[in-house]
Protein backbone atom coordinates (compact mmCIF):
# COMPACT_ATOMS: atom_id res chain seq x y z
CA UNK A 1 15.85 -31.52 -36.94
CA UNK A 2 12.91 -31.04 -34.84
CA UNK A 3 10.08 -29.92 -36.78
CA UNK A 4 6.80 -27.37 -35.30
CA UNK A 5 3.24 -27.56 -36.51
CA UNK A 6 1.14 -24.28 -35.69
CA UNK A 7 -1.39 -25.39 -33.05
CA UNK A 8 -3.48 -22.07 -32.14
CA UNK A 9 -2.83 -18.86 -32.96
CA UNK A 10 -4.67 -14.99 -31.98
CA UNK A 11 -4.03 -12.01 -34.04
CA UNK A 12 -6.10 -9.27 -31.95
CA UNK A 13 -8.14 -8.96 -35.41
CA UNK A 14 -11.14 -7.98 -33.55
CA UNK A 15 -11.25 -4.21 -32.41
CA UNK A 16 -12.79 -4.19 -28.61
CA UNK A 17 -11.72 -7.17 -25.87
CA UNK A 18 -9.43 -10.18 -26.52
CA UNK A 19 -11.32 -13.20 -27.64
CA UNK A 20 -12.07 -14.84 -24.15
CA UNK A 21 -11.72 -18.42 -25.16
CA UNK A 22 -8.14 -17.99 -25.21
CA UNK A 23 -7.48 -14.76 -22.68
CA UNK A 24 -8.46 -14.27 -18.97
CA UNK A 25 -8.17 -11.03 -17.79
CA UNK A 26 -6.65 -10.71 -14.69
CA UNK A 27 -7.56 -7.73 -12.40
CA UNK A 28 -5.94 -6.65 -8.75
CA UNK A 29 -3.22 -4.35 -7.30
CA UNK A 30 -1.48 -6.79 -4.79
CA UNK A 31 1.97 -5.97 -5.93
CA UNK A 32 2.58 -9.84 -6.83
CA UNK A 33 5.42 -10.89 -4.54
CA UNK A 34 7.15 -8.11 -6.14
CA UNK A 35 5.53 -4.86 -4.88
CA UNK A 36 4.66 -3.56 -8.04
CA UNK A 37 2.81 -0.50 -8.10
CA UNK A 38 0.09 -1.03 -10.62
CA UNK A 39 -3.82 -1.78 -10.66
CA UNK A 40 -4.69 -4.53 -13.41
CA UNK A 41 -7.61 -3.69 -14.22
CA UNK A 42 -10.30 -5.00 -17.72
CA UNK A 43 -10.97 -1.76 -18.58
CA UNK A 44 -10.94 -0.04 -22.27
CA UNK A 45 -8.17 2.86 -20.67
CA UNK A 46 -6.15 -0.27 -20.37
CA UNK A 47 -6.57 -3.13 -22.42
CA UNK A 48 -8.05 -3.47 -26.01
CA UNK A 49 -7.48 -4.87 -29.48
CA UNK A 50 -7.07 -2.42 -32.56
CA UNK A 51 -6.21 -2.74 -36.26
CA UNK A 52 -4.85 -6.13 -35.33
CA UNK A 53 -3.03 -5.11 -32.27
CA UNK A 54 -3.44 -5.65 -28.70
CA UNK A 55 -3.02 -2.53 -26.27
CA UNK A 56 -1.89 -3.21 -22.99
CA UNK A 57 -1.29 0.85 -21.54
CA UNK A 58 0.23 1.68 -18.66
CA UNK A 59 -1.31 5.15 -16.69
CA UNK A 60 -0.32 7.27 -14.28
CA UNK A 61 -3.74 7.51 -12.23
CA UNK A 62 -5.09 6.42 -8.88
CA UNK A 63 -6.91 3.48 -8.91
CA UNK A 64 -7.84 1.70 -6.37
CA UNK A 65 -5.05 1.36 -3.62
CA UNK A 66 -2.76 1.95 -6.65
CA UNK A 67 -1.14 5.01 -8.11
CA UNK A 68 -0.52 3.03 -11.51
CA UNK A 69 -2.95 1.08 -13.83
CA UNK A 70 -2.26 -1.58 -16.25
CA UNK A 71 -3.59 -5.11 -17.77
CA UNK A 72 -2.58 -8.68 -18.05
CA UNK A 73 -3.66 -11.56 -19.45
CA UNK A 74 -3.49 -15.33 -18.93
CA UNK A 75 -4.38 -18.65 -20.68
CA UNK A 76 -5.31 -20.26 -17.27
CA UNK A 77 -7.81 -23.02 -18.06
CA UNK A 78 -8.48 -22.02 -21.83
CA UNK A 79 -5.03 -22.80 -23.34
CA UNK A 80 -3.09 -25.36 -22.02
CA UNK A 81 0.89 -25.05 -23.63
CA UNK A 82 3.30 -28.25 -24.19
CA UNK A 83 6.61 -28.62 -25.84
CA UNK A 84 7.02 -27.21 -28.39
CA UNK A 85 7.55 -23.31 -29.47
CA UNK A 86 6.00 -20.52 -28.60
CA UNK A 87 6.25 -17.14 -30.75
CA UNK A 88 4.67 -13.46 -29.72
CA UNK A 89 5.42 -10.62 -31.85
CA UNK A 90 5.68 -7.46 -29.96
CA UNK A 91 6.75 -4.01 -29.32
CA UNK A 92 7.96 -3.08 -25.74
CA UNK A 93 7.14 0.52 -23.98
CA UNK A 94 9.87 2.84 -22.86
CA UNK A 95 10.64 4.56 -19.84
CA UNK A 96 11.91 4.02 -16.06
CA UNK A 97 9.97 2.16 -14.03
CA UNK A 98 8.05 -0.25 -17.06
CA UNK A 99 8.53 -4.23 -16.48
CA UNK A 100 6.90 -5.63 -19.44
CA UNK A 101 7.27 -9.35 -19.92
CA UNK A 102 6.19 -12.80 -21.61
CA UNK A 103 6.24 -15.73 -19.78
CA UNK A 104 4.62 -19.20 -18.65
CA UNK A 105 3.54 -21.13 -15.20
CA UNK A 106 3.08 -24.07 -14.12
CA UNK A 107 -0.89 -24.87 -13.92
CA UNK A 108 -0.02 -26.84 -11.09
CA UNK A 109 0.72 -23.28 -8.99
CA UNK A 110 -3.61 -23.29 -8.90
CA UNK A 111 -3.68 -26.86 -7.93
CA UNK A 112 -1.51 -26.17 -4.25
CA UNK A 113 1.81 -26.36 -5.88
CA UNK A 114 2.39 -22.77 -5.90
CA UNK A 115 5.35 -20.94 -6.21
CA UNK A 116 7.95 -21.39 -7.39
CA UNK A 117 7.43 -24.99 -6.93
CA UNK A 118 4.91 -25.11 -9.91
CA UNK A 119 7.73 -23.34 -12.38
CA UNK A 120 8.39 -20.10 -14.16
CA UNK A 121 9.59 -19.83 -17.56
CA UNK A 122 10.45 -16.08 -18.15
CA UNK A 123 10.15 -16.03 -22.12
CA UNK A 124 11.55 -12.02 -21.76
CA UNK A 125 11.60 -9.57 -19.42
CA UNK A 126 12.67 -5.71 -19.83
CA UNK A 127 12.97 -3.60 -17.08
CA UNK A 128 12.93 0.37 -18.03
CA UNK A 129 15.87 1.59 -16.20
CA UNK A 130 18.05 -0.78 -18.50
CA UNK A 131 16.16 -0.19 -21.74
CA UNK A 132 17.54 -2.49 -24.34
CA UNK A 133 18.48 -5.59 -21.74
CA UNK A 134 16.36 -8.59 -22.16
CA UNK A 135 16.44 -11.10 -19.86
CA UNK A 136 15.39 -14.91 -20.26
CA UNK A 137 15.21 -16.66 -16.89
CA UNK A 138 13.79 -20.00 -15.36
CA UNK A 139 12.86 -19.93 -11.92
CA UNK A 140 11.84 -23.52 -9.99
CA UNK A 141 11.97 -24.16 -5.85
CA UNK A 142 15.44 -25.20 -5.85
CA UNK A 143 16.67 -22.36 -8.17
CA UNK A 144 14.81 -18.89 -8.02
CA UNK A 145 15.59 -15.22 -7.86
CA UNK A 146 14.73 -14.92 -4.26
CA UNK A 147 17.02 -17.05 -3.36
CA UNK A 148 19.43 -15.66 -6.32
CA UNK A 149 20.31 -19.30 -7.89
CA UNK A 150 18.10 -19.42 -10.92
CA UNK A 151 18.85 -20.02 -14.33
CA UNK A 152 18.98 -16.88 -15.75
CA UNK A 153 21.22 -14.31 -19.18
CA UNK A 154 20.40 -11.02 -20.34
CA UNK A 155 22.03 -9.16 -23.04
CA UNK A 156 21.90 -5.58 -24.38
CA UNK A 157 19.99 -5.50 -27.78
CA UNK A 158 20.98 -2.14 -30.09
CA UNK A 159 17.32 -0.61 -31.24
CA UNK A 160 15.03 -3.07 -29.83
CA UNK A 161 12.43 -0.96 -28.34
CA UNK A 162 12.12 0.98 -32.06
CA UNK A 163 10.12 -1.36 -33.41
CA UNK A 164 8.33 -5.00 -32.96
CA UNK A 165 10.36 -8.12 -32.72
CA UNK A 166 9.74 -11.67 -32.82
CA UNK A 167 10.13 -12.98 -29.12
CA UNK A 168 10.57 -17.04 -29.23
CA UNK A 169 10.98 -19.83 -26.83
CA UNK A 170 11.27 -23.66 -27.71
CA UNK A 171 10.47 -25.83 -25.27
CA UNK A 172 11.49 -29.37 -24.73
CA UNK A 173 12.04 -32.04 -22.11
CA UNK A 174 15.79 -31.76 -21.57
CA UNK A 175 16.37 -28.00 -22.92
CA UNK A 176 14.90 -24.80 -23.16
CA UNK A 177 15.62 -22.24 -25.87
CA UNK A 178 15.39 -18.54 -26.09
CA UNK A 179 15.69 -16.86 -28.64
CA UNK A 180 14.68 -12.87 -30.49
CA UNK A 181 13.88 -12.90 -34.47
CA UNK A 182 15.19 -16.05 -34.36
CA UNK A 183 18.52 -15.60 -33.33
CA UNK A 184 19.34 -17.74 -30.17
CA UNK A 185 19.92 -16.01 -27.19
CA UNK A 186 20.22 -18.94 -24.26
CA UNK A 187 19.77 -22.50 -23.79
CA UNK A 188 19.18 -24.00 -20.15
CA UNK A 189 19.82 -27.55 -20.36
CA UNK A 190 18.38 -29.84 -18.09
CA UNK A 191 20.99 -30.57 -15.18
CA UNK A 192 23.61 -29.00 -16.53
CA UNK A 193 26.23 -27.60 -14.22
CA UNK A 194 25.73 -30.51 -12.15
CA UNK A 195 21.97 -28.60 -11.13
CA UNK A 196 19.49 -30.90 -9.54
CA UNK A 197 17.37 -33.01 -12.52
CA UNK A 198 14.40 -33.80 -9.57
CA UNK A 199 11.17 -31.50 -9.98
CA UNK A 200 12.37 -29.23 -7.19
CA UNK A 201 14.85 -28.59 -9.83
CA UNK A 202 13.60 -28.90 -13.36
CA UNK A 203 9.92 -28.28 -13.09
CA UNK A 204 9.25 -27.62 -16.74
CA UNK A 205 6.52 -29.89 -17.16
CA UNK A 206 3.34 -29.38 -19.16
CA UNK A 207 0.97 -27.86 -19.12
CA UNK A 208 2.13 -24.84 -18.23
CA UNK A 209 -0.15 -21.23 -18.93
CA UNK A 210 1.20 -18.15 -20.69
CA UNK A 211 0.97 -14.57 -19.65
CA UNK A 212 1.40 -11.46 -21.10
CA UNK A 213 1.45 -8.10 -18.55
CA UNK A 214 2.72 -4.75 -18.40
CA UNK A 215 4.10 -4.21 -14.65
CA UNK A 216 5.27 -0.96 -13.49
CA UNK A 217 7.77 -0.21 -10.56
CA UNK A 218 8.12 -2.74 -7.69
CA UNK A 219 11.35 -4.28 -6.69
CA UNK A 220 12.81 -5.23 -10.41
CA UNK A 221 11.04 -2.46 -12.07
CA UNK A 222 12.71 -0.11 -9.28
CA UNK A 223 12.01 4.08 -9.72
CA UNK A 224 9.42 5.53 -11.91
CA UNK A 225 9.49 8.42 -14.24
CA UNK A 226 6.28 10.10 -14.26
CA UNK A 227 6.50 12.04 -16.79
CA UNK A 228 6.49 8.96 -19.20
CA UNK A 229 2.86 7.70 -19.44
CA UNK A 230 0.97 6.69 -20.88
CA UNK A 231 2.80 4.19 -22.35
CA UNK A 232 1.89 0.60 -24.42
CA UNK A 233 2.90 -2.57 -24.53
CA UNK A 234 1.86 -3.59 -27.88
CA UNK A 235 1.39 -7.22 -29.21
CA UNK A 236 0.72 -8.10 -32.81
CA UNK A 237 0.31 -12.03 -32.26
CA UNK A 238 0.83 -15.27 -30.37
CA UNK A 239 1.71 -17.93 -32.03
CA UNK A 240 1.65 -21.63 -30.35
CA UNK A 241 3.25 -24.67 -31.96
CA UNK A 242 3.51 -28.45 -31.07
CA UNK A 243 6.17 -31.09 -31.98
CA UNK A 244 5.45 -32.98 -35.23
C-alpha cells in the first residue's frame, strides 16, 4: 500500500492575508472562459484569514465591470504539487448561482501550453442550483467539457453543505482518485475505455498548481439568487503530501 508523507501544509492561523509564500492572489473580472459574473478582487470584504479559517465571501456589489465580487487564490510559482495526495478541509456556501471549487493546472498553461492542453484536475466542484452534487472531473485537449468528452462523475451527497468536510484527491501516474472524508468517490485510470494514453490525452503531469475560488454565475454556475449574499466559502486547511 502506497504510503503519504505530509510535505507542506497552511492552516490560515494568522488573522489578516494568506501567508504569500504559498498563496497568490488573483484579481480580475474576465469571466474566465466561462462568463462568470464576479470581480476577484485582494480586498479584506473578500478574502481574509480568521480564528484559523480562510474567508473567501462572495457580494452582491458593483465592482468594476462586475455586479459580483469574490477571491481566489493560486500556488503559481510558490508551490509546485506532484503525486501524491492532496487534502483541503472545507465548508461550501449555499445558494443559486455559487460555483465554489478546488482544483489544479498544469504550470505548463503559463509556459504557452495553455488550455486545456496544460491539464485540469477538478478536485470538486459544486454548483448552487444542484446543492449537494459534487463533481470530480479531468479535463485535457483531447477530452474537455467544451467539447463534452472529459472524464468526469458527480453524485448527490445528503448534508454536505451543513458542515466542513474533508475534500481529497490522490494523484498518481496511471490513476487519479477522488475521494470526500475519505470515502472514494471516482477513479480515472489512465487509458481506460480505450481513451488516448498520449499527452493530448493524459496530461497529468507534474507540476501542476492548486487553486481555490469562489465563482458566481456564468455558464455552469447558471441564474443567481440575489437575495443570498453574502455568502463564504470557508477553508480550514490544505494539506499537501508526497509519495514515501
Amino acid at each position: 500500500m502506497t504510503k503519504y508523507e505530509l510535505l507542506w501544509e497552511d492552516h490560515f492561523d494568522v488573522d489578516g492575508p494568506v501567508n504569500p509564500d504559498i498563496w497568490n492572489v488573483d484579481v480580475g473580472g474576465s469571466g474566465f472562459g466561462n462568463n462568470e459574473d464576479q470581480f476577484y478582487t485582494n480586498r479584506p470584504e473578500n478574502i481574509y484569514c480568521k480564528d484559523s479559517i480562510l474567508h473567501i465571501v462572495g457580494r452582491k456589489e458593483d465592482f468594476e465591470h462586475r455586479h459580483y465580487t469574490s477571491a481566489k487564490i493560486t500556488t503559481f510559482g510558490k508551490k509546485s504539487i506532484s503525486y501524491g495526495k492532496i487534502e483541503v478541509r472545507a465548508k461550501l456556501p449555499k445558494g443559486k448561482g455559487t460555483w465554489p471549487a478546488i482544483w489544479m493546472l498544469g504550470e505548463s498553461i503559463r509556459s504557452g501550453a495553455g488550455w486545456p492542453r496544460c491539464g485540469e484536475i477538478d478536485i470538486m466542484e459544486n454548483v448552487g442550483r444542484n446543492p449537494e452534487e459534487m463533481h470530480f472531473s479531468l479535463h485535457s485537449e483531447m477530452y474537455n467539457h467544451k467539447i463534452n468528452t472529459h472524464q468526469t462523475y458527480f453524485e448527490t451527497v445528503p448534508g454536505i453543505l451543513d458542515d466542513f468536510q474533508v475534500f481529497s484527491l490522490i494523484w498518481e501516474e496511471n490513476f487519479i482518485t477522488f475521494m470526500i472524508n475519505d470515502k472514494e468517490y471516482v477513479t480515472f485510470k489512465k487509458g481506460e475505455d480505450g481513451r488516448d494514453t498520449t499527452e493530448s490525452g493524459w496530461p497529468y503531469i507534474p507540476p501542476y498548481f492548486l487553486i481555490i475560488n469562489f465563482a458566481i454565475g456564468g455558464n455552469w454556475g447558471g441564474k443567481i439568487d440575489d437575495s443570498i449574499f453574502p455568502q463564504e466559502f470557508l477553508i480550514d486547511y490544505v494539506k499537501v503530501y508526497e509519495r514515501v
